[in-house]
ModelCIF file with pLDDT and N, C-alpha, C, O atoms, coordinates in Angstrom:
data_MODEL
#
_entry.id   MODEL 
#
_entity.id                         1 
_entity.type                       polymer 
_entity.pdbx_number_of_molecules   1 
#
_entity_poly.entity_id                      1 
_entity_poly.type                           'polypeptide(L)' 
_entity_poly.nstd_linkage                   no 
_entity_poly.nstd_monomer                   no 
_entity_poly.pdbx_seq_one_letter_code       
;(UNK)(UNK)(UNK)(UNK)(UNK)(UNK)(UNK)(UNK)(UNK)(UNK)(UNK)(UNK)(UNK)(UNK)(UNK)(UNK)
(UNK)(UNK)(UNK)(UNK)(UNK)(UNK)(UNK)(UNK)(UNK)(UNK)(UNK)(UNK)(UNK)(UNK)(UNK)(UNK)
(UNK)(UNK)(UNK)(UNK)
;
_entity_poly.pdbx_seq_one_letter_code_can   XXXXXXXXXXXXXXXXXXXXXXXXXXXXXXXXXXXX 
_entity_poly.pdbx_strand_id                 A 
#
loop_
_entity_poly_seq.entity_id 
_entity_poly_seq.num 
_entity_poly_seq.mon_id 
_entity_poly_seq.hetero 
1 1  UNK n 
1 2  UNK n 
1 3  UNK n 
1 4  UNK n 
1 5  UNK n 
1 6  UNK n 
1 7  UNK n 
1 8  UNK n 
1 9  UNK n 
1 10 UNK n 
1 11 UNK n 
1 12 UNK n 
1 13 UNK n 
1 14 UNK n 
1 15 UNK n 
1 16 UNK n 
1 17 UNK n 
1 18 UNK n 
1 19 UNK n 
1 20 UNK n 
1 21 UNK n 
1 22 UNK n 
1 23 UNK n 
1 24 UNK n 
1 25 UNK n 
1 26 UNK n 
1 27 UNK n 
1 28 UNK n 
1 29 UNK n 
1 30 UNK n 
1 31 UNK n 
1 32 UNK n 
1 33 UNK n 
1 34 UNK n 
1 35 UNK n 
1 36 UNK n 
#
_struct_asym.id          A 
_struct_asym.entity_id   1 
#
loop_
_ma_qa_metric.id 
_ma_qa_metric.mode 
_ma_qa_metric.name 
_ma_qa_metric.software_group_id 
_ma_qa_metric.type 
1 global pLDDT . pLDDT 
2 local  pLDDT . pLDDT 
#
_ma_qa_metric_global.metric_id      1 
_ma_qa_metric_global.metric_value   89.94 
_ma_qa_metric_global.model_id       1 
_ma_qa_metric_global.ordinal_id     1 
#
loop_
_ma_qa_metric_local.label_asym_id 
_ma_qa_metric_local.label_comp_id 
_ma_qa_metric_local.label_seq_id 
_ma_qa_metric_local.metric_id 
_ma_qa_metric_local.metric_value 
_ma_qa_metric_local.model_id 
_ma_qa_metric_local.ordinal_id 
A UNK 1  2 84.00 1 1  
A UNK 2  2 90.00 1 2  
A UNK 3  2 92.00 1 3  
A UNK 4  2 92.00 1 4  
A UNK 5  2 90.00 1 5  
A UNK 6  2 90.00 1 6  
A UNK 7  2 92.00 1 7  
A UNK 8  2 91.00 1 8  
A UNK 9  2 88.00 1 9  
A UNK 10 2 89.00 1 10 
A UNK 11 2 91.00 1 11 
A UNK 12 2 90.00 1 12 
A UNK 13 2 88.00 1 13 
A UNK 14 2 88.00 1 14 
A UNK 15 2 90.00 1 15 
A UNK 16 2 88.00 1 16 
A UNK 17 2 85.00 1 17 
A UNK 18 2 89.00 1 18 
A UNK 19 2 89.00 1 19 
A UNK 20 2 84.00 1 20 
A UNK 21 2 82.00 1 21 
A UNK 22 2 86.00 1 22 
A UNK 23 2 88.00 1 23 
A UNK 24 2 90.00 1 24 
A UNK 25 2 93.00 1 25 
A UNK 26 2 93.00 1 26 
A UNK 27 2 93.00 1 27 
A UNK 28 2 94.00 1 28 
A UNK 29 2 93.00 1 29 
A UNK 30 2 93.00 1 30 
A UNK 31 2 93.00 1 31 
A UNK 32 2 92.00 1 32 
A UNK 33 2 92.00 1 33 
A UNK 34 2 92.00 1 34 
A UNK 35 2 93.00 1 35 
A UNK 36 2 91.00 1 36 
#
loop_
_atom_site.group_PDB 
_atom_site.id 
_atom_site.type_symbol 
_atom_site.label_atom_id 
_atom_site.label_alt_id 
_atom_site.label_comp_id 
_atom_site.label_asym_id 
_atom_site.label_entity_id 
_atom_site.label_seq_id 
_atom_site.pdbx_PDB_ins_code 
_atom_site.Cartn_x 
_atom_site.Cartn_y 
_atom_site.Cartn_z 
_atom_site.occupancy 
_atom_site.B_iso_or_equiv 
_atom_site.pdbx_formal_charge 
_atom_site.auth_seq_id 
_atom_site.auth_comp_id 
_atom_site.auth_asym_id 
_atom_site.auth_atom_id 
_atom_site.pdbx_PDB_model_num 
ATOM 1   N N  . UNK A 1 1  ? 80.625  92.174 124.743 1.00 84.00 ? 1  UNK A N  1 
ATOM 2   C CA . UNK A 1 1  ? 81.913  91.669 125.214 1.00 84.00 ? 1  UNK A CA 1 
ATOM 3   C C  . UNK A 1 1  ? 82.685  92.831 125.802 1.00 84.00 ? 1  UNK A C  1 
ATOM 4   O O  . UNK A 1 1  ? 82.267  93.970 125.591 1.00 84.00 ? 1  UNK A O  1 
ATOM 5   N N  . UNK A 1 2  ? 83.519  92.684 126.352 1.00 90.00 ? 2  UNK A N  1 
ATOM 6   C CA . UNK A 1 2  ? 84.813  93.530 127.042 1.00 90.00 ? 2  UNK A CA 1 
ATOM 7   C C  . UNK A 1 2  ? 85.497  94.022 126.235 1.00 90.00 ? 2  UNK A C  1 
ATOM 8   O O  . UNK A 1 2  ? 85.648  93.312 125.241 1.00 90.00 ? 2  UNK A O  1 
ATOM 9   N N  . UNK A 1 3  ? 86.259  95.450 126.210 1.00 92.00 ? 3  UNK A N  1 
ATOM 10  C CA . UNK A 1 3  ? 86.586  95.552 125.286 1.00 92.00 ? 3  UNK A CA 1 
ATOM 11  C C  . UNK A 1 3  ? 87.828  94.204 125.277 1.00 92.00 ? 3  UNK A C  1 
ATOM 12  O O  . UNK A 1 3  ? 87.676  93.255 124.507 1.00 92.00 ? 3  UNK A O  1 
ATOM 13  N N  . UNK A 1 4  ? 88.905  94.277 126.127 1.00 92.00 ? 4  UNK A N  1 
ATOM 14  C CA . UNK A 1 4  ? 90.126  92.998 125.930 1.00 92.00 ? 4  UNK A CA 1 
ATOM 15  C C  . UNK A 1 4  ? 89.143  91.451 125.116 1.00 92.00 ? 4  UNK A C  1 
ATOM 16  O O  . UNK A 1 4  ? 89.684  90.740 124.268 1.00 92.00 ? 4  UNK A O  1 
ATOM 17  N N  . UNK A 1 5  ? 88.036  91.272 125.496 1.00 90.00 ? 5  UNK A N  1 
ATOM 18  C CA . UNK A 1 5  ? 87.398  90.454 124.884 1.00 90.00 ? 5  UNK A CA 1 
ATOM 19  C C  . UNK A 1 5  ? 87.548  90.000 123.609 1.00 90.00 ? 5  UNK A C  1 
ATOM 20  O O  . UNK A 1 5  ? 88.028  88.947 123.190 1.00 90.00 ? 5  UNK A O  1 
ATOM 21  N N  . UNK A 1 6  ? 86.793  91.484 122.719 1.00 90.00 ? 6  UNK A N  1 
ATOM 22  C CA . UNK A 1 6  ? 86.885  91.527 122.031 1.00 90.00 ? 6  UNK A CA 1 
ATOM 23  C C  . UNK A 1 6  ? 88.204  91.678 120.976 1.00 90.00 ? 6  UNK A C  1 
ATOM 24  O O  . UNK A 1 6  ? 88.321  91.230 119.835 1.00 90.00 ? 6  UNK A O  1 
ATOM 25  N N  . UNK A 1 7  ? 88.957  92.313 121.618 1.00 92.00 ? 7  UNK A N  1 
ATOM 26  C CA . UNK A 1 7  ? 90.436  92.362 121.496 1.00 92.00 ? 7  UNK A CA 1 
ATOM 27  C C  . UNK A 1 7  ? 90.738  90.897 120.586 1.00 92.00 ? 7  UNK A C  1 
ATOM 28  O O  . UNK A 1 7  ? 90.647  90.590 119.397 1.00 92.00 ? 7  UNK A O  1 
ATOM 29  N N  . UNK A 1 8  ? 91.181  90.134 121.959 1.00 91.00 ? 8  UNK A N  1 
ATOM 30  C CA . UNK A 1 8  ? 91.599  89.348 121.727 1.00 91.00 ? 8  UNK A CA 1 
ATOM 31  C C  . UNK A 1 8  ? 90.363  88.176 120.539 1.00 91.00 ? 8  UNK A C  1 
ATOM 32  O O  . UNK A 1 8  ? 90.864  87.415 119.711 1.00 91.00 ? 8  UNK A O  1 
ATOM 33  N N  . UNK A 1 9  ? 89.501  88.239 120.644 1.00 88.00 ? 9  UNK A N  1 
ATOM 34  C CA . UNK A 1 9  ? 88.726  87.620 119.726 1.00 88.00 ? 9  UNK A CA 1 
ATOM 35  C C  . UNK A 1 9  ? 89.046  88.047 118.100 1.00 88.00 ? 9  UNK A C  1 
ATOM 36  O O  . UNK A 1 9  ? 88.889  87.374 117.081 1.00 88.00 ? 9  UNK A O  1 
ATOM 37  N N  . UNK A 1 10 ? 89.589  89.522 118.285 1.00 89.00 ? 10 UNK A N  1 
ATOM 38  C CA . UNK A 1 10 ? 89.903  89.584 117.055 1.00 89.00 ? 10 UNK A CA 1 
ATOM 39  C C  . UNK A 1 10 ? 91.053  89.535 116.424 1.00 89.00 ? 10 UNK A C  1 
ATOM 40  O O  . UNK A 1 10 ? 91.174  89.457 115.201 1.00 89.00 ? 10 UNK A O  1 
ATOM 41  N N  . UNK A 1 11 ? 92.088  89.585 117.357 1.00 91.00 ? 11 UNK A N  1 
ATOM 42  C CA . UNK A 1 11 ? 93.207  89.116 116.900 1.00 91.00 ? 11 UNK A CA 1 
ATOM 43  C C  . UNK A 1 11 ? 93.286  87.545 116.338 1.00 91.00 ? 11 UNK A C  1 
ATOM 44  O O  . UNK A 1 11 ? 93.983  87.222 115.377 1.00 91.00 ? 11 UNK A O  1 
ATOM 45  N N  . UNK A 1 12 ? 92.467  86.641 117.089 1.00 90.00 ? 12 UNK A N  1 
ATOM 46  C CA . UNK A 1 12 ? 92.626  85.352 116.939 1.00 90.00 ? 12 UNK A CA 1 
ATOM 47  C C  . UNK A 1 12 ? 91.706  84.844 115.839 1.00 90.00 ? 12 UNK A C  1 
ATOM 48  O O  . UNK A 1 12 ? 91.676  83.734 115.307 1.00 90.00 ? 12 UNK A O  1 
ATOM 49  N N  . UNK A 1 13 ? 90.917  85.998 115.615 1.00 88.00 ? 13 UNK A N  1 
ATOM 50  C CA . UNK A 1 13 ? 90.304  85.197 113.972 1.00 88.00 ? 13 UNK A CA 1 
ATOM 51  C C  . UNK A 1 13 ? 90.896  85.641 113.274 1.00 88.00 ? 13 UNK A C  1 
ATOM 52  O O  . UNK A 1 13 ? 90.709  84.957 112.268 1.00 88.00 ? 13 UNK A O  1 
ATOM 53  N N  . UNK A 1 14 ? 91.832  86.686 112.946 1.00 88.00 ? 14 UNK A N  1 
ATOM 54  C CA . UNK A 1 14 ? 92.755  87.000 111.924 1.00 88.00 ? 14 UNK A CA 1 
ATOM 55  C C  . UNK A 1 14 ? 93.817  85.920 111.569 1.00 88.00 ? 14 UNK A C  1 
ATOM 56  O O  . UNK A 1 14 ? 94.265  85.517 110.496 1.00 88.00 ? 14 UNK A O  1 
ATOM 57  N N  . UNK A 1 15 ? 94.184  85.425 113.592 1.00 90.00 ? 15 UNK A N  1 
ATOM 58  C CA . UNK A 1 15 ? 95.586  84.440 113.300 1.00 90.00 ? 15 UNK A CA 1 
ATOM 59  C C  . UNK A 1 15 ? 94.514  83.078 112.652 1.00 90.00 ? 15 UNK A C  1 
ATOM 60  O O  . UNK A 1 15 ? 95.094  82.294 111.900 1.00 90.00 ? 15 UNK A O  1 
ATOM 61  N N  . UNK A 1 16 ? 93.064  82.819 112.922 1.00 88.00 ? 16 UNK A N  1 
ATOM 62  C CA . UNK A 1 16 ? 92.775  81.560 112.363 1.00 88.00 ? 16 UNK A CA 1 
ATOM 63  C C  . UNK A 1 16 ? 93.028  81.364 110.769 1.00 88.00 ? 16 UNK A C  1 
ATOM 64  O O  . UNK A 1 16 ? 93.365  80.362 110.138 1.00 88.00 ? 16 UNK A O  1 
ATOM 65  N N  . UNK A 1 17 ? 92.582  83.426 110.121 1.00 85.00 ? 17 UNK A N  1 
ATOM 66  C CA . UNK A 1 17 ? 93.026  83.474 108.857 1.00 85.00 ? 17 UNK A CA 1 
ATOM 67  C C  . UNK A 1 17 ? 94.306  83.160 108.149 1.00 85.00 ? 17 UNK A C  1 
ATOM 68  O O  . UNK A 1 17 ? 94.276  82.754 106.987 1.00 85.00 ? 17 UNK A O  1 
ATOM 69  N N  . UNK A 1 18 ? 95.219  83.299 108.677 1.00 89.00 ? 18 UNK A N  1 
ATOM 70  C CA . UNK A 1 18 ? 96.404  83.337 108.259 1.00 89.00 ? 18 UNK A CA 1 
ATOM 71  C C  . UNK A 1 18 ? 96.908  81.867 108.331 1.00 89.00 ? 18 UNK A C  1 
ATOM 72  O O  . UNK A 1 18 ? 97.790  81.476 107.565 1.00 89.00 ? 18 UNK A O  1 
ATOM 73  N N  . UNK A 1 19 ? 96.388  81.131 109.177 1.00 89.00 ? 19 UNK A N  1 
ATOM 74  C CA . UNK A 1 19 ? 97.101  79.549 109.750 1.00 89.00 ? 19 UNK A CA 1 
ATOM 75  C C  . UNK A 1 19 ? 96.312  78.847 108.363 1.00 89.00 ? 19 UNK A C  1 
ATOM 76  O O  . UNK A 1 19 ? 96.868  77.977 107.693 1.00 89.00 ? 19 UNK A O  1 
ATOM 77  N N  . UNK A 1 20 ? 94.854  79.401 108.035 1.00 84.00 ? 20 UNK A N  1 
ATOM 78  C CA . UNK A 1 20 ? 94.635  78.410 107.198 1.00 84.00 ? 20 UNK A CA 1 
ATOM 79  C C  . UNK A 1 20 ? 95.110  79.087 105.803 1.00 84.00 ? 20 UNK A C  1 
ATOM 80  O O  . UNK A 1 20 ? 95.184  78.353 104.817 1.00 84.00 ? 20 UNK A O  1 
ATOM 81  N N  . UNK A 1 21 ? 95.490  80.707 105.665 1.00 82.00 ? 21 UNK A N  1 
ATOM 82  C CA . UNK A 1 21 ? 95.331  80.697 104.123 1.00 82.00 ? 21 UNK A CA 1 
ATOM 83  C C  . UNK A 1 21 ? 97.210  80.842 103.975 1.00 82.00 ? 21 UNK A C  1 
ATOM 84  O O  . UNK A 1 21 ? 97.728  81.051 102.877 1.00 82.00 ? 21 UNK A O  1 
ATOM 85  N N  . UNK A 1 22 ? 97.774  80.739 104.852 1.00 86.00 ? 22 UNK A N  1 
ATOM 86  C CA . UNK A 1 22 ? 99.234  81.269 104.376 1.00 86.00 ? 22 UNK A CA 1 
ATOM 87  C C  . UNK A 1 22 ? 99.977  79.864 104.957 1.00 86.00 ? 22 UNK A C  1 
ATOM 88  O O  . UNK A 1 22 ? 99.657  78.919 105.678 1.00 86.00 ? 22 UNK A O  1 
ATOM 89  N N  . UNK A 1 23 ? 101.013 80.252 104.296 1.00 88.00 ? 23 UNK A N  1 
ATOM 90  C CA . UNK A 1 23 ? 102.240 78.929 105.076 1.00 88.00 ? 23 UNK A CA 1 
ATOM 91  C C  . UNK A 1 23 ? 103.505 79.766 106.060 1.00 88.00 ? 23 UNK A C  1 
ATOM 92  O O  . UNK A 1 23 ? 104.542 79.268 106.499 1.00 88.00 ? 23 UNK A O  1 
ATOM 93  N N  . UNK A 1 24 ? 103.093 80.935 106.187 1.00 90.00 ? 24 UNK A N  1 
ATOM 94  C CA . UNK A 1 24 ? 103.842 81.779 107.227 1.00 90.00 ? 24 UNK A CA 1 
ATOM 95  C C  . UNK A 1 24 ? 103.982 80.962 108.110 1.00 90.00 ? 24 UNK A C  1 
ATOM 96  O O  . UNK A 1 24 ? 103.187 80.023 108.155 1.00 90.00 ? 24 UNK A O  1 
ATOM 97  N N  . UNK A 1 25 ? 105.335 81.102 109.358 1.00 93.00 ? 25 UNK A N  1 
ATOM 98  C CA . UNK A 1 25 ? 105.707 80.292 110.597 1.00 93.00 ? 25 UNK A CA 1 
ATOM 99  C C  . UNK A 1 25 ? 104.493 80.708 112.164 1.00 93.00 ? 25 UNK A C  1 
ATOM 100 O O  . UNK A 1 25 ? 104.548 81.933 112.273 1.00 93.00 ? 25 UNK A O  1 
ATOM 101 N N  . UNK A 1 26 ? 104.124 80.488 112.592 1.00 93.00 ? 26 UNK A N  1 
ATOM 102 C CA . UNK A 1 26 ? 103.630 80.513 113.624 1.00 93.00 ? 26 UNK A CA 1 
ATOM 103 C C  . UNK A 1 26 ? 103.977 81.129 114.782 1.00 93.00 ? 26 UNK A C  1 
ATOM 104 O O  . UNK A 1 26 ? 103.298 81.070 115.807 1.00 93.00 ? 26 UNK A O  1 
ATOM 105 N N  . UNK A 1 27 ? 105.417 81.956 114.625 1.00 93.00 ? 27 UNK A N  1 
ATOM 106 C CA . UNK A 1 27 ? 105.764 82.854 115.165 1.00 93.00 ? 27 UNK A CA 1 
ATOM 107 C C  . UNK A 1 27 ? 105.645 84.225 114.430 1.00 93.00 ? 27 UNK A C  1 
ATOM 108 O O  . UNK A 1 27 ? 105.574 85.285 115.052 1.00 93.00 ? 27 UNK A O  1 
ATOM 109 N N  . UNK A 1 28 ? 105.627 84.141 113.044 1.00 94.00 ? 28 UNK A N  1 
ATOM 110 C CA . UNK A 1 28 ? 104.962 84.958 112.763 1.00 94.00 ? 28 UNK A CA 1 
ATOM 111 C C  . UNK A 1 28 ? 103.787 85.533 112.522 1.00 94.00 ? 28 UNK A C  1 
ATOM 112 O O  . UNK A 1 28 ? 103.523 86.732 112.607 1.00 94.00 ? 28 UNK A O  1 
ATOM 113 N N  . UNK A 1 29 ? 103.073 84.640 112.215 1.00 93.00 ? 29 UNK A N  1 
ATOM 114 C CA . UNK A 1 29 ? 101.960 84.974 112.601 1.00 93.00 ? 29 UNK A CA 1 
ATOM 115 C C  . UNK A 1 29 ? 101.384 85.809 114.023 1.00 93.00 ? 29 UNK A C  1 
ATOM 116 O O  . UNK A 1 29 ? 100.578 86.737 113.959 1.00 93.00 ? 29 UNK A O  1 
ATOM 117 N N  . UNK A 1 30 ? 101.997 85.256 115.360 1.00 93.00 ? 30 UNK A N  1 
ATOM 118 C CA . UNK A 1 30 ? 101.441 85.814 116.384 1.00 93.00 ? 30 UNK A CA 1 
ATOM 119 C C  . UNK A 1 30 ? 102.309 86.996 116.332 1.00 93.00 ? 30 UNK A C  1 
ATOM 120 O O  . UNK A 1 30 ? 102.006 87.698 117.297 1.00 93.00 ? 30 UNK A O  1 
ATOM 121 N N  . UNK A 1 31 ? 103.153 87.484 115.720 1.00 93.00 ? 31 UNK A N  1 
ATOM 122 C CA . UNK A 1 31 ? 103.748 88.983 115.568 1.00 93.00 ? 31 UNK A CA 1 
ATOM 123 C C  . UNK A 1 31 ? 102.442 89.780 114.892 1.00 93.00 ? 31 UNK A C  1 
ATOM 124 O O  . UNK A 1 31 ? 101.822 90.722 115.388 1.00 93.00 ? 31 UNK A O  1 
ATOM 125 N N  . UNK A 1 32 ? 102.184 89.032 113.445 1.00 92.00 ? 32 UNK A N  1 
ATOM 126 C CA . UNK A 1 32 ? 100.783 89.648 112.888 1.00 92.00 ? 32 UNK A CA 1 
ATOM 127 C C  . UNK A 1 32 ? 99.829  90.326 113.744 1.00 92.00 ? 32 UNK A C  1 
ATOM 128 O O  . UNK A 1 32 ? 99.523  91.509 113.599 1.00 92.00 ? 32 UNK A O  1 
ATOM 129 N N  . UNK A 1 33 ? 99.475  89.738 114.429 1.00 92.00 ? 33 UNK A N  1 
ATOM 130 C CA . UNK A 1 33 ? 98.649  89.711 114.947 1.00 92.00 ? 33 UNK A CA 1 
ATOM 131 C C  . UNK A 1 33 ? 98.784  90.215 116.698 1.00 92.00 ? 33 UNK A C  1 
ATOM 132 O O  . UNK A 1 33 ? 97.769  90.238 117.394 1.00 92.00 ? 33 UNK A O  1 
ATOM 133 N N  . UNK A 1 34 ? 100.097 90.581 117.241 1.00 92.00 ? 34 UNK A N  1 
ATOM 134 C CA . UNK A 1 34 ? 100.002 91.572 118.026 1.00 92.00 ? 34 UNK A CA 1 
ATOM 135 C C  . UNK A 1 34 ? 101.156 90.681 119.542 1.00 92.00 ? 34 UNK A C  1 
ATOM 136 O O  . UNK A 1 34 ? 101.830 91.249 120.402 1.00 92.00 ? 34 UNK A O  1 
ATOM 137 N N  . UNK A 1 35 ? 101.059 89.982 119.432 1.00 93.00 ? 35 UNK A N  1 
ATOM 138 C CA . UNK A 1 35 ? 101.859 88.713 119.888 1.00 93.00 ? 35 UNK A CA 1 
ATOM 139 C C  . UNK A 1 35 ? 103.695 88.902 119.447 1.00 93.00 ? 35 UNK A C  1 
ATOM 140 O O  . UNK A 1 35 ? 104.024 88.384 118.380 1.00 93.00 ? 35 UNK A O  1 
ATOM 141 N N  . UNK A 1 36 ? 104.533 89.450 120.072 1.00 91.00 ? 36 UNK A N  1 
ATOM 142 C CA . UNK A 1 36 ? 106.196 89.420 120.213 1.00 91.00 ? 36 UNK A CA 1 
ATOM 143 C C  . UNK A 1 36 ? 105.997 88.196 120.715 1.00 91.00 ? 36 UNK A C  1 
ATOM 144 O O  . UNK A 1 36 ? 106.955 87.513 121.078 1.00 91.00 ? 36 UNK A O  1 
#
């Protein structure tokens, strides 16, 4: 993969982590994860 590829692949399995294991808001989350 690219690195941005991969990048972003890994930001977004972290946010899949968090959507299913936390009740955090969804704006925070994409702060988590690298997303203002």
């Amino acid at each position: 993969r690219t690195p941005q590829e991969f990048l972003l692949n890994y930001r977004m399995t972290k946010a899949t982590e968090l959507l299913k294991l936390t009740q955090l808001a969804v704006g925070d989350i994409g702060k988590a994860v690298g997303y203002e």
